[in-house]
N, C-alpha and C. Protein backbone atom coordinates (compact mmCIF):
# COMPACT_ATOMS: atom_id res chain seq x y z
N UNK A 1 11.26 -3.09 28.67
CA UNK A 1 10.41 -2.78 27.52
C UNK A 1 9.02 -2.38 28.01
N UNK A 2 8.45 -1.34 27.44
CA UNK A 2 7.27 -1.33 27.73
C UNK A 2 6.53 -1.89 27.55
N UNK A 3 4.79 -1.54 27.62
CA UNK A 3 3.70 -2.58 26.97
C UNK A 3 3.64 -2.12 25.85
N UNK A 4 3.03 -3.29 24.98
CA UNK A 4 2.55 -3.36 24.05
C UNK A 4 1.34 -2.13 23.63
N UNK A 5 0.95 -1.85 22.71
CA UNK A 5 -0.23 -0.99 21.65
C UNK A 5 -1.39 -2.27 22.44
N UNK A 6 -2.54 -1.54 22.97
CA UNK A 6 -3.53 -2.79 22.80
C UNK A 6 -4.33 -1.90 21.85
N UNK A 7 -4.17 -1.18 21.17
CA UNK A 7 -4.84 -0.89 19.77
C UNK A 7 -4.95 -1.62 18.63
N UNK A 8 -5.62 -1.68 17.41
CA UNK A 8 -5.55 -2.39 16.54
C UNK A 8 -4.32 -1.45 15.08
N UNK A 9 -3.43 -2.19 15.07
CA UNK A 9 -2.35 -1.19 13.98
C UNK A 9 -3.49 -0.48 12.88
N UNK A 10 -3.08 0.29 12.36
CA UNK A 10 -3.62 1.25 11.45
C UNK A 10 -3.12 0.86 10.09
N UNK A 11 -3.92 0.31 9.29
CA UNK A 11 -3.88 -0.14 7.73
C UNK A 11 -4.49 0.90 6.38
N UNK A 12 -3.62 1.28 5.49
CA UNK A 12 -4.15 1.91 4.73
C UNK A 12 -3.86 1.19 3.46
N UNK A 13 -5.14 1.78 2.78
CA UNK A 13 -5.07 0.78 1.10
C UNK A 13 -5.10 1.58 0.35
N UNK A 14 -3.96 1.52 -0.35
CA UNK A 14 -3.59 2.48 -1.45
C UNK A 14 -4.11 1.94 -3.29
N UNK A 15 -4.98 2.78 -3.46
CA UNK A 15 -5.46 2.89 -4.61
C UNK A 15 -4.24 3.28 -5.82
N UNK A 16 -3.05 2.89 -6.43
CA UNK A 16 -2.28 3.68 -7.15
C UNK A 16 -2.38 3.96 -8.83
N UNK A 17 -3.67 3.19 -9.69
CA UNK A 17 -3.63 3.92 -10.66
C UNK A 17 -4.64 5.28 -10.61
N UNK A 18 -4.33 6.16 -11.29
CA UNK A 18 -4.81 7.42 -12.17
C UNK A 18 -5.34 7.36 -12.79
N UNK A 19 -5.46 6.13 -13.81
CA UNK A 19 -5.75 6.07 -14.85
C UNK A 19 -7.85 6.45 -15.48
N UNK A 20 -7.47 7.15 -16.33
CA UNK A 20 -8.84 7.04 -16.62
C UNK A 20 -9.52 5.59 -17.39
N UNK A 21 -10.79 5.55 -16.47
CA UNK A 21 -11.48 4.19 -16.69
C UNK A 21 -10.62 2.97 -16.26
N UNK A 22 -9.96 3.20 -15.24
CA UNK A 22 -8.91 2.48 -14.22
C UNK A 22 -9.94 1.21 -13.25
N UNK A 23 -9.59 -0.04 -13.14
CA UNK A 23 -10.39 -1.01 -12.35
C UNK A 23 -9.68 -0.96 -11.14
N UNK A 24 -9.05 0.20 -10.60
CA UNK A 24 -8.22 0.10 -9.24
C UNK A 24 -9.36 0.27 -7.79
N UNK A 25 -9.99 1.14 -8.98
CA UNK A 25 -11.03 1.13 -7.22
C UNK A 25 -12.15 -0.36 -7.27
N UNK A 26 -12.08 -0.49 -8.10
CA UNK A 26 -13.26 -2.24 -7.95
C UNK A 26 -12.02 -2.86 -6.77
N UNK A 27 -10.74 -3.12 -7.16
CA UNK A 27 -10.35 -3.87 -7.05
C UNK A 27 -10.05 -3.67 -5.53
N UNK A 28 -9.54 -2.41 -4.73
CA UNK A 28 -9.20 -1.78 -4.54
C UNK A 28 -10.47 -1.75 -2.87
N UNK A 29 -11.56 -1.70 -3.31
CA UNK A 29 -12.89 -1.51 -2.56
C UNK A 29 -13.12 -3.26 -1.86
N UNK A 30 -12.44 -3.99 -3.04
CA UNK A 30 -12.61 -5.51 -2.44
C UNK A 30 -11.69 -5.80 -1.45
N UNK A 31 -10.45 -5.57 -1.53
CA UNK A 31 -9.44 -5.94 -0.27
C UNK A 31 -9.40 -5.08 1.25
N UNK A 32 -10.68 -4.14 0.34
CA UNK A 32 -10.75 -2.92 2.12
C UNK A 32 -11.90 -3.48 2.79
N UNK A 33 -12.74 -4.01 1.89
CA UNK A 33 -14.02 -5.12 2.64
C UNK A 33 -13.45 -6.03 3.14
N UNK A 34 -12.44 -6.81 2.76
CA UNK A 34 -11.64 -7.88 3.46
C UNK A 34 -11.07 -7.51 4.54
N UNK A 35 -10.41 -6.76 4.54
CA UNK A 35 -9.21 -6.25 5.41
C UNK A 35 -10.03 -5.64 7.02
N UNK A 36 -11.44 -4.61 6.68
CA UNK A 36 -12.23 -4.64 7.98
C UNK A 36 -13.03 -5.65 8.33
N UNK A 37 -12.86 -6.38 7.66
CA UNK A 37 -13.76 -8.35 7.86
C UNK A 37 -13.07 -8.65 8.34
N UNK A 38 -11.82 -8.80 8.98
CA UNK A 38 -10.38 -9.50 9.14
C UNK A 38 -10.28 -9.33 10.58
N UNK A 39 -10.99 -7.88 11.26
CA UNK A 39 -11.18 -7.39 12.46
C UNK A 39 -9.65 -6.95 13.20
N UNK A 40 -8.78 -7.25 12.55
CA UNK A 40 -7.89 -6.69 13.36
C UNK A 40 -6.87 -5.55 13.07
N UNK A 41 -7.54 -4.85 12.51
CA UNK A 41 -6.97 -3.09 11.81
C UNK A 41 -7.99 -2.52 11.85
N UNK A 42 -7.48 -1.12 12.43
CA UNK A 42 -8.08 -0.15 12.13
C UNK A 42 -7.65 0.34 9.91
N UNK A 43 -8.82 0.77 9.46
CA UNK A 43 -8.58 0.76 8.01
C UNK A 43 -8.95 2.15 7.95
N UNK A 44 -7.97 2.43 6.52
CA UNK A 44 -8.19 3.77 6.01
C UNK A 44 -7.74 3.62 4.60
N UNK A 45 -7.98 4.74 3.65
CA UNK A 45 -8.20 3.99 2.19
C UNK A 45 -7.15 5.40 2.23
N UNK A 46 -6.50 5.57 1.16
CA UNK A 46 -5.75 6.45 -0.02
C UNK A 46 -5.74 6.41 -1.60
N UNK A 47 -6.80 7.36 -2.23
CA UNK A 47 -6.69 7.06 -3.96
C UNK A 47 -5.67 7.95 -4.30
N UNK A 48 -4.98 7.92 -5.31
CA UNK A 48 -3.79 8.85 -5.87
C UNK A 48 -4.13 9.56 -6.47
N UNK A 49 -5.66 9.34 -7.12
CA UNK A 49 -6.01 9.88 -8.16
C UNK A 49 -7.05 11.07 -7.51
N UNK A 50 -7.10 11.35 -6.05
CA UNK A 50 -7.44 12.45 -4.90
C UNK A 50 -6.87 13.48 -5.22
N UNK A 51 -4.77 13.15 -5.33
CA UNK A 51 -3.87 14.16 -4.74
C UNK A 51 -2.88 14.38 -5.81
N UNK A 52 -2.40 16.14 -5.91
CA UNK A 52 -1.16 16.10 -6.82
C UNK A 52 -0.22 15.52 -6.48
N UNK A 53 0.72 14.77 -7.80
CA UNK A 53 1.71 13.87 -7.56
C UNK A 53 2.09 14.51 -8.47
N UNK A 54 2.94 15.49 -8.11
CA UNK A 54 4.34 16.22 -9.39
C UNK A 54 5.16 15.46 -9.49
N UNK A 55 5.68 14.84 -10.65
CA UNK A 55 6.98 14.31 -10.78
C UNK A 55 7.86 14.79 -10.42
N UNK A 56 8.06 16.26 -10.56
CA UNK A 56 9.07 17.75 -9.96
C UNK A 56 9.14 17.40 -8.60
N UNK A 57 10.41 16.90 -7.76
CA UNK A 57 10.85 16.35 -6.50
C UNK A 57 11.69 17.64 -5.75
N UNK A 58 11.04 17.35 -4.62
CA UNK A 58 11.86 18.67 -3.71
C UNK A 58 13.50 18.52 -4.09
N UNK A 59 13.89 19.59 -3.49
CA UNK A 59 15.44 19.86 -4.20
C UNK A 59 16.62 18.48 -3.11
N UNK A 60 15.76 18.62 -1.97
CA UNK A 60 16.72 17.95 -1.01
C UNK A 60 15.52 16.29 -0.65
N UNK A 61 16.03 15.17 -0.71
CA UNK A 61 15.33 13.96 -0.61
C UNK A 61 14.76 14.09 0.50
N UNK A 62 12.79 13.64 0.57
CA UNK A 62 12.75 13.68 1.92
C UNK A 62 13.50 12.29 2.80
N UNK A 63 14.36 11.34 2.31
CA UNK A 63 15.35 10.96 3.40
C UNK A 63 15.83 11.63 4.35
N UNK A 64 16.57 13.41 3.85
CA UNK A 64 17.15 13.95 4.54
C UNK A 64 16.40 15.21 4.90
N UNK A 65 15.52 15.33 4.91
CA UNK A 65 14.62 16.23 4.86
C UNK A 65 13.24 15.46 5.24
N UNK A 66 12.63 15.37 6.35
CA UNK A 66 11.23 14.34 6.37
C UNK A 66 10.14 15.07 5.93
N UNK A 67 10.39 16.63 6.33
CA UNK A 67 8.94 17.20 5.76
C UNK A 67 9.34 18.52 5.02
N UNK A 68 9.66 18.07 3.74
CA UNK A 68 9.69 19.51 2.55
C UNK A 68 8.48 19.94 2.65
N UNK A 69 8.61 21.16 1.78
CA UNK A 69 7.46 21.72 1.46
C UNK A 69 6.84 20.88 0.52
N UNK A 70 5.53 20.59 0.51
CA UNK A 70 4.97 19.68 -0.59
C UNK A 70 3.81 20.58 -1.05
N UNK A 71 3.48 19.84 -2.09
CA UNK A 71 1.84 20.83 -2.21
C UNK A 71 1.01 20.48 -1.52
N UNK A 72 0.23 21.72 -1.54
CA UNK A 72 -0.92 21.84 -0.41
C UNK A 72 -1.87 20.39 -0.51
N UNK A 73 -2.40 20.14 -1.54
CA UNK A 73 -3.37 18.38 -1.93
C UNK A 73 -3.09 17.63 -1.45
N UNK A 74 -1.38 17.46 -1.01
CA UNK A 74 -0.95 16.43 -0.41
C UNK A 74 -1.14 16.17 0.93
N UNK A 75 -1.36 17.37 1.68
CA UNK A 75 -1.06 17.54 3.01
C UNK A 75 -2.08 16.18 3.57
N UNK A 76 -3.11 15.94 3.07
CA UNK A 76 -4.20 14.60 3.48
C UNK A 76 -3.25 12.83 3.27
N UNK A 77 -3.05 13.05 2.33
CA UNK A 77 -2.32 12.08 1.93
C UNK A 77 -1.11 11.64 2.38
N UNK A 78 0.04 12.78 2.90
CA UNK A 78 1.06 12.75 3.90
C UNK A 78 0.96 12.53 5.28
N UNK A 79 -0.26 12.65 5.66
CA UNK A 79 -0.86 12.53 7.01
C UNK A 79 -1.25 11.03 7.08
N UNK A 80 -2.05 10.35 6.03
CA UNK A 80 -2.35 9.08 6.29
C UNK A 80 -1.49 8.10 5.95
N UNK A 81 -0.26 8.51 5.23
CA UNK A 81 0.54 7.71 5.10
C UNK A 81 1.69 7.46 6.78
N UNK A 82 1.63 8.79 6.81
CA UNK A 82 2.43 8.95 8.45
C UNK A 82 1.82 8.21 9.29
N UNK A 83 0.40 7.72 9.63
CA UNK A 83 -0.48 7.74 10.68
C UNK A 83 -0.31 6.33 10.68
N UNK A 84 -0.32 5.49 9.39
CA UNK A 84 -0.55 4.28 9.21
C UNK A 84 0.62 3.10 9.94
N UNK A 85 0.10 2.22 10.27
CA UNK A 85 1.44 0.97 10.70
C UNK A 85 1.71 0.41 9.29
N UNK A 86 0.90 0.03 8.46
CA UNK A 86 0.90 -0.80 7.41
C UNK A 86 0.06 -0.18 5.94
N UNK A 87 0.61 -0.99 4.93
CA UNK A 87 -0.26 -0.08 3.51
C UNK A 87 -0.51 -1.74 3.06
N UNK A 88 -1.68 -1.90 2.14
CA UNK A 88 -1.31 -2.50 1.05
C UNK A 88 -1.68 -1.50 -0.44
N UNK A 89 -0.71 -1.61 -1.25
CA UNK A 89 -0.73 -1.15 -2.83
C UNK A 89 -1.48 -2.46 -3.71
N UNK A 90 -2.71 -1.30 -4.11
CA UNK A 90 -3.26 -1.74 -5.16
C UNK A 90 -3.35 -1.46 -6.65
N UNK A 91 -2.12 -2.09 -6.86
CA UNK A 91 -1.44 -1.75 -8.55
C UNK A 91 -1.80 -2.87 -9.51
N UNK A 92 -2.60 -2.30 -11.15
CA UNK A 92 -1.36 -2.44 -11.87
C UNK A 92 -0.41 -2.86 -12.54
N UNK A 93 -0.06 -3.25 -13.92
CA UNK A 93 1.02 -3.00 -14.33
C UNK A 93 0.81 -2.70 -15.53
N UNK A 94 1.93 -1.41 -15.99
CA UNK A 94 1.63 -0.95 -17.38
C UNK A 94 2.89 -0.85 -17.98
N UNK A 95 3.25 -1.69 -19.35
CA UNK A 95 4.24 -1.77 -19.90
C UNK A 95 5.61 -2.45 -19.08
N UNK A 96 5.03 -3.60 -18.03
CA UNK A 96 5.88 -4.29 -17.23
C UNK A 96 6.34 -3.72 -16.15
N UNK A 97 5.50 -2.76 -15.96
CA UNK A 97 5.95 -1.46 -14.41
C UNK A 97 4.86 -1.16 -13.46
N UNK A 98 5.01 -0.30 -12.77
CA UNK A 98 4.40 -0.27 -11.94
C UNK A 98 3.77 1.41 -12.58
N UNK A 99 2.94 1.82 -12.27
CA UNK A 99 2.27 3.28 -12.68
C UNK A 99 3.45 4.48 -12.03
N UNK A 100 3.36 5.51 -12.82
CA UNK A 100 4.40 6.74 -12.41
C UNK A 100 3.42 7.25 -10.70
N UNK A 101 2.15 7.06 -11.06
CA UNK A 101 1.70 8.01 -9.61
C UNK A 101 2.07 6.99 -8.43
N UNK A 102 2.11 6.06 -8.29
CA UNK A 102 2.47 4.89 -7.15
C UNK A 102 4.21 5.62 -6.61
N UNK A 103 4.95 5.54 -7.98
CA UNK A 103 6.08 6.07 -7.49
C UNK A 103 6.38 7.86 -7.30
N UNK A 104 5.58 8.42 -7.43
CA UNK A 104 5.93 9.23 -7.26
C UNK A 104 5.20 9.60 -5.86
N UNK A 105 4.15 9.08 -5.45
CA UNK A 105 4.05 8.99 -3.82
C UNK A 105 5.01 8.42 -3.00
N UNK A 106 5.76 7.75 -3.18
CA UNK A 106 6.70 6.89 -2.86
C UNK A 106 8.20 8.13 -2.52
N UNK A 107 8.36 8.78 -4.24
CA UNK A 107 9.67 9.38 -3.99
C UNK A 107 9.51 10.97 -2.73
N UNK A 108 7.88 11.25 -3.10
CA UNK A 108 7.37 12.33 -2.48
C UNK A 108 7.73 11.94 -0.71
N UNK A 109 8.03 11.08 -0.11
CA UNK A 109 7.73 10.59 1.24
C UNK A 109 8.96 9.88 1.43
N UNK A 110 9.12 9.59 2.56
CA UNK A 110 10.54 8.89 3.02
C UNK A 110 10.31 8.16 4.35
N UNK A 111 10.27 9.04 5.60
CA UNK A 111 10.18 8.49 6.84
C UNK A 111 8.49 7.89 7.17
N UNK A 112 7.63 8.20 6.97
CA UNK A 112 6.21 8.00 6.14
C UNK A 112 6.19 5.98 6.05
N UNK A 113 7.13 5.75 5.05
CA UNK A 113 7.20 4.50 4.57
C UNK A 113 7.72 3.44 5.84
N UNK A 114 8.74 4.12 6.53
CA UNK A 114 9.93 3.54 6.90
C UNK A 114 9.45 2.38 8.45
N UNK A 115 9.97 1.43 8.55
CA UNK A 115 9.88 0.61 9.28
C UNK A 115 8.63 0.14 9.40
N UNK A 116 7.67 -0.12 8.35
CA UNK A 116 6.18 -0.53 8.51
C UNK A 116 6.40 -1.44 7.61
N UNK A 117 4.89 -2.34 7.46
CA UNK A 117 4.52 -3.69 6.90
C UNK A 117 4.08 -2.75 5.48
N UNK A 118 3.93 -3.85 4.73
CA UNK A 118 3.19 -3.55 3.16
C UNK A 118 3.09 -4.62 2.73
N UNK A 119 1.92 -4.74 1.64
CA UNK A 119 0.94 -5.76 0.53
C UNK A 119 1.12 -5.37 -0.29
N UNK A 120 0.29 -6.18 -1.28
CA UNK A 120 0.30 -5.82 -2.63
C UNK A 120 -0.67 -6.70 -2.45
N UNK A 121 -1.94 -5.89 -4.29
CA UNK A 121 -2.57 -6.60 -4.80
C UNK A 121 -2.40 -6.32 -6.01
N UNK A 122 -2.57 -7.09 -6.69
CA UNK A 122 -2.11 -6.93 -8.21
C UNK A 122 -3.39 -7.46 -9.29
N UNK A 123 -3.55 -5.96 -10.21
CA UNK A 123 -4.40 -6.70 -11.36
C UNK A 123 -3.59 -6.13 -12.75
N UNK A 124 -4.09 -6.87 -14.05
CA UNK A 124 -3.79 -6.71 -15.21
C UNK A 124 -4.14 -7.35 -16.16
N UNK A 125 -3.65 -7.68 -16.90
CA UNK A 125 -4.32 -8.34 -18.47
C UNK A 125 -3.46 -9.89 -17.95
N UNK A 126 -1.69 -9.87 -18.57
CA UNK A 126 -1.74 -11.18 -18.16
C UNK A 126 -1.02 -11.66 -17.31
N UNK A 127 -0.13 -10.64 -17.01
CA UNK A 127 0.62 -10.84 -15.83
C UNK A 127 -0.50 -10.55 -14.04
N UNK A 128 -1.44 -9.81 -14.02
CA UNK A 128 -1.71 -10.08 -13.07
C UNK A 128 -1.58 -8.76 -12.12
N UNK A 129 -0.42 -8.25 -12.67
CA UNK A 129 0.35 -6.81 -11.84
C UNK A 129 0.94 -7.69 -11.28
N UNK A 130 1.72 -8.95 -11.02
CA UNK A 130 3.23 -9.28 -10.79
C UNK A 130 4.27 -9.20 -11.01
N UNK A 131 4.40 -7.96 -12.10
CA UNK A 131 5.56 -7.44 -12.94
C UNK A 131 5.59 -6.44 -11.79
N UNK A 132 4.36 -5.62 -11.76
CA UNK A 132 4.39 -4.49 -10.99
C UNK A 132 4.82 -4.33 -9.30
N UNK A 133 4.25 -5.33 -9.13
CA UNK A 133 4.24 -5.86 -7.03
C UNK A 133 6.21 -6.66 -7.18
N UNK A 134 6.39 -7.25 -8.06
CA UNK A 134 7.90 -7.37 -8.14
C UNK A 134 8.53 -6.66 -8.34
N UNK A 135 8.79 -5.17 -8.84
CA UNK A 135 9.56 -4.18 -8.60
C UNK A 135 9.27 -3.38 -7.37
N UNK A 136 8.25 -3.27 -6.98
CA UNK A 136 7.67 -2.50 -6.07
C UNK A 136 8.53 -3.10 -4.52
N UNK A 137 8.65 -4.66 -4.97
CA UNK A 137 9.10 -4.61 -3.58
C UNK A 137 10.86 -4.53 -3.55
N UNK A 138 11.30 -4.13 -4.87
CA UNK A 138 13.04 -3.84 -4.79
C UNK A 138 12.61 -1.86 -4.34
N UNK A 139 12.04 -1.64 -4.67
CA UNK A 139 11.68 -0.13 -4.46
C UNK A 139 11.35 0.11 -2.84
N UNK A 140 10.76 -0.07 -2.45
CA UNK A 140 10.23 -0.26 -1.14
C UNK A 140 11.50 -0.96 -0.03
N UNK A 141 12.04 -1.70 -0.45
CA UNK A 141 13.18 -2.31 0.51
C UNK A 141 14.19 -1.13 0.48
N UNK A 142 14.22 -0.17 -0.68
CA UNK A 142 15.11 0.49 -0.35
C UNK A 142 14.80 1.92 1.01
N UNK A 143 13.18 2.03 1.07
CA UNK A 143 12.91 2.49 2.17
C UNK A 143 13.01 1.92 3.59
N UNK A 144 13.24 0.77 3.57
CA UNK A 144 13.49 0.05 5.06
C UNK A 144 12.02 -0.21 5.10
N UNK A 145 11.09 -0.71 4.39
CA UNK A 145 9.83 -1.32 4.30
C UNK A 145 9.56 -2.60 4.43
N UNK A 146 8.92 -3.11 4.89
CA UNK A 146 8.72 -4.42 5.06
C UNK A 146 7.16 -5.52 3.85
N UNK A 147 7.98 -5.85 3.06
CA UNK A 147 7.20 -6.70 2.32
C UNK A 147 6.75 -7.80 2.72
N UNK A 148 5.37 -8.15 2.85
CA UNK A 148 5.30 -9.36 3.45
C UNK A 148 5.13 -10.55 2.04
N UNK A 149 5.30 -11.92 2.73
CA UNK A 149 5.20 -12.80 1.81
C UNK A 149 4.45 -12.79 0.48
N UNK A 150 3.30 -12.83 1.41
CA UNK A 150 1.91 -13.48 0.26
C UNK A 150 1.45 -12.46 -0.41
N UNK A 151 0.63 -12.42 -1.54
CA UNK A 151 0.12 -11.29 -2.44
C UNK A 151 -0.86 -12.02 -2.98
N UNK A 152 -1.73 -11.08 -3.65
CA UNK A 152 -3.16 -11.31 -4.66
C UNK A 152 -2.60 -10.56 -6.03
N UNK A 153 -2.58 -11.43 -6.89
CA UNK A 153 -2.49 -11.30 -8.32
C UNK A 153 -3.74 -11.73 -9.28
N UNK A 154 -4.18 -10.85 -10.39
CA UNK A 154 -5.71 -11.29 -11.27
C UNK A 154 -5.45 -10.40 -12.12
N UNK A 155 -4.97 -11.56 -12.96
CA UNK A 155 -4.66 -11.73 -14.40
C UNK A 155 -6.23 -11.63 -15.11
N UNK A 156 -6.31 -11.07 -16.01
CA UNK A 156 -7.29 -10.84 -16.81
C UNK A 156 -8.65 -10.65 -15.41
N UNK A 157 -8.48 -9.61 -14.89
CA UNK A 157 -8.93 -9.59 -13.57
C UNK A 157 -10.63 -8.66 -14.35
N UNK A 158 -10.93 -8.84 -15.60
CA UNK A 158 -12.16 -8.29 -16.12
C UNK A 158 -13.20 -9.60 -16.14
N UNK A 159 -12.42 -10.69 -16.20
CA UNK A 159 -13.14 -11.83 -16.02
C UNK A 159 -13.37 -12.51 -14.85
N UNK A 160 -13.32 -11.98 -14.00
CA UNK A 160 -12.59 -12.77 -12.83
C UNK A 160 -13.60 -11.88 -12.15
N UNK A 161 -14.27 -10.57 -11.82
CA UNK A 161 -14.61 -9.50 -11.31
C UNK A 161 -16.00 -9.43 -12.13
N UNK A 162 -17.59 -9.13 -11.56
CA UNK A 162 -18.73 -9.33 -12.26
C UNK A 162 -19.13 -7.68 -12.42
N UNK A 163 -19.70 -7.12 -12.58
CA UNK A 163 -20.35 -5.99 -13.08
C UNK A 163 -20.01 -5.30 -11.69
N UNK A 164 -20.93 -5.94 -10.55
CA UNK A 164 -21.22 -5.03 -9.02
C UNK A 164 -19.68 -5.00 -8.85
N UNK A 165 -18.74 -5.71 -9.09
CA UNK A 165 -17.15 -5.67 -8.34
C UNK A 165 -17.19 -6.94 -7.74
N UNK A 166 -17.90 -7.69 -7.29
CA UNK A 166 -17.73 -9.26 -6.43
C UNK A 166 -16.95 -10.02 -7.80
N UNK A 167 -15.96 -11.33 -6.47
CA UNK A 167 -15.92 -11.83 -7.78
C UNK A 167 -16.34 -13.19 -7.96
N UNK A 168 -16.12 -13.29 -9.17
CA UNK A 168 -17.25 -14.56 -9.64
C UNK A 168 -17.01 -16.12 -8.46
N UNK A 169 -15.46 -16.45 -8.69
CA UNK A 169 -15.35 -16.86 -7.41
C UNK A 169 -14.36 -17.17 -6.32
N UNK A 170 -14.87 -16.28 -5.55
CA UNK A 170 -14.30 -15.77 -4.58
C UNK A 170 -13.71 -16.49 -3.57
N UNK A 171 -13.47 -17.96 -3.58
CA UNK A 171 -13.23 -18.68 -2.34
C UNK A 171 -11.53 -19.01 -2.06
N UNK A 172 -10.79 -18.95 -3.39
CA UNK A 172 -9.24 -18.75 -3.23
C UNK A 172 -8.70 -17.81 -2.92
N UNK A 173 -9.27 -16.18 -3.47
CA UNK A 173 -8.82 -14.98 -3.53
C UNK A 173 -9.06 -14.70 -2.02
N UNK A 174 -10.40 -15.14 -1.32
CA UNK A 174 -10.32 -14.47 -0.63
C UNK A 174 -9.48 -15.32 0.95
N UNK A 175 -8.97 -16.87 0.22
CA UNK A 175 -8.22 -17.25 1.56
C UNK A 175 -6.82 -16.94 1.40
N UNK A 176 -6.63 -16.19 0.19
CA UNK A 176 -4.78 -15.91 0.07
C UNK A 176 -5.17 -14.41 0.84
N UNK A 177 -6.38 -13.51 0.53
CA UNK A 177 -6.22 -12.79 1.20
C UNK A 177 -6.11 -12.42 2.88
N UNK A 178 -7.12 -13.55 3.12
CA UNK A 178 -6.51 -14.00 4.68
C UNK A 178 -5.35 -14.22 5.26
N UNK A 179 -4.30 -14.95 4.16
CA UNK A 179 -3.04 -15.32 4.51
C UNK A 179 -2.12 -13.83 4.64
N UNK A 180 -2.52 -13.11 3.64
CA UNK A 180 -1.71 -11.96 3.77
C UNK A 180 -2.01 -10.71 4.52
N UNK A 181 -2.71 -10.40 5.02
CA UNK A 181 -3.45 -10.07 6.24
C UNK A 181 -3.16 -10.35 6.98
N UNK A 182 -3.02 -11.53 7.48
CA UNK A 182 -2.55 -12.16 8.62
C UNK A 182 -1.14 -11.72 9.23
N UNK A 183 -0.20 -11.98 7.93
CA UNK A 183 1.03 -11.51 7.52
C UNK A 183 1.17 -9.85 8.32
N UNK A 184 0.75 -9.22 7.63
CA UNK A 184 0.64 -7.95 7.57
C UNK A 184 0.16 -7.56 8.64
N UNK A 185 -0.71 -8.11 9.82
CA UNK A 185 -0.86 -8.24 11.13
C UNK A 185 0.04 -8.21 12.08
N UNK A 186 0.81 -9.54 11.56
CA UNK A 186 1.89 -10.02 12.55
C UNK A 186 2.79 -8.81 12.84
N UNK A 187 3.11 -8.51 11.20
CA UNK A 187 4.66 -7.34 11.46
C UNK A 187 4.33 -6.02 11.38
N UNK A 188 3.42 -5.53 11.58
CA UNK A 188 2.63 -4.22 11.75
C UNK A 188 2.65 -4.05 13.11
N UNK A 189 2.07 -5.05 13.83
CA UNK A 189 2.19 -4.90 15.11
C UNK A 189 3.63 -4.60 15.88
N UNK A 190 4.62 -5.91 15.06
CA UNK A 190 5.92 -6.15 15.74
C UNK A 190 6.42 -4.65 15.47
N UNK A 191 6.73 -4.23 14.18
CA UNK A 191 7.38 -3.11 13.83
C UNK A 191 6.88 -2.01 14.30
N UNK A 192 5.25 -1.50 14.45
CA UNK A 192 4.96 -0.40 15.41
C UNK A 192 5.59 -0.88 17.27
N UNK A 193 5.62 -1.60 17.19
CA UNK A 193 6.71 -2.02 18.99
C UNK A 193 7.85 -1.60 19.11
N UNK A 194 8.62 -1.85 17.88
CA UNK A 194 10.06 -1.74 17.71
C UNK A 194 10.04 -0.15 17.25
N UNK A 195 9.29 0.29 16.23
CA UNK A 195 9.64 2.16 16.69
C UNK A 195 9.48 2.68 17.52
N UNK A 196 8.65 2.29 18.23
CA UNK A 196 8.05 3.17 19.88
C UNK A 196 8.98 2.95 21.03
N UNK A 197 9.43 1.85 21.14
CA UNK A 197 10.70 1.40 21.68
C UNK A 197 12.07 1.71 21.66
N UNK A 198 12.08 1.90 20.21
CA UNK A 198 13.60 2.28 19.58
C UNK A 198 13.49 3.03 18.77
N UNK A 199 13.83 4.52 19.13
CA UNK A 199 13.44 5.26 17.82
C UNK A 199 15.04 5.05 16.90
N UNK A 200 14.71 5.38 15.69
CA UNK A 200 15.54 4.96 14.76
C UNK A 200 16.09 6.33 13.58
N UNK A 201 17.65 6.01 13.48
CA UNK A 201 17.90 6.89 12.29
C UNK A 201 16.79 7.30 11.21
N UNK A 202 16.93 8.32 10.82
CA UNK A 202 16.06 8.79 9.35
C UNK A 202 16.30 7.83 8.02
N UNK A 203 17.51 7.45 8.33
CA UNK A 203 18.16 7.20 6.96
C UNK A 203 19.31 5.86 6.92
């Protein structure tokens, strides 16, 4: 086996609502302050609400196909998803789901996803976006993705969050966020070892 990466894995935080007057980037801006506080990722952010996300899906899955033609907007967004060891998704939930643009980055991409770590943070009224981060991770397993344990959920997350974006108080949120980080450390690393090592079917 060779050596190890003495690099720090590459983490990206995915912003996934659209929505207008959306709290994804408050929320969104707080776990990317954490995550380069954490010191051990390199970080890079992704908003959805940057790039076209056609529902209209290439004719052939990129499973079997890794790089269709996509639209041109995307080409930034396909790149940092490729580049990355690890994501966390910051969703969310609307009508007990997860947002159409989350998945349709998702259906847009295939090998992109595949054999890396992923998070979740979750906001909403009362669930939290745990409706949302619980489908997300039957969705995602079907890419060969790796969900890690722990998650951040904030339920009525308007109260919880002060005007500037800090939140009121911050001393639980931000040690679950440690825990999952940590997480997301561990198998970011392991799993960028194991592709470089072993390259692997598409599919």
């Amino acid at each position: 086996m060779t050596a190890q990466h003495t690099t720090p894995p590459r983490l990206t935080v995915i912003t996934a609502s659209v929505r207008e007057g959306r709290a994804g980037p408050m929320v969104a801006d707080w776990i990317t302050a954490l995550a380069r506080a954490h010191g051990g990722f390199t970080v890079t952010t992704a908003d959805l609400a940057d790039y076209p996300l056609p529902l209209a899906l290439p004719a052939v899955s990129p499973a079997f196909e890794p790089d269709p033609e996509r639209p041109a907007g995307m080409t930034e967004l396909t790149g940092r998803l490729r580049e990355a060891d690890a994501f966390i998704v910051v969703t969310p939930d609307y009508n007990r789901s997860f947002p159409a643009s989350v998945k349709a980055a998702i259906d847009w991409h295939y090998t992109e996803w595949q054999h890396k770590a992923i998070g979740f943070v979750g906001y909403s009224g009362a669930s939290g976006g745990l409706l949302a981060i619980e489908q997300l991770r039957q969705v995602f397993n079907e890419l060969q993705t790796h969900t890690v344990r722990d998650y951040l959920a904030f339920p009525r997350y308007y109260q919880l969050f002060d005007e500037s974006g800090a939140l009121r108080e911050p001393k639980e949120p931000e040690a679950a966020a440690q825990a999952m980080l940590d997480q997301l450390h561990w198998w970011a690393s392991v799993l960028r070892d194991a592709r470089r090592d072993r390259p692997h079917p598409a599919a």
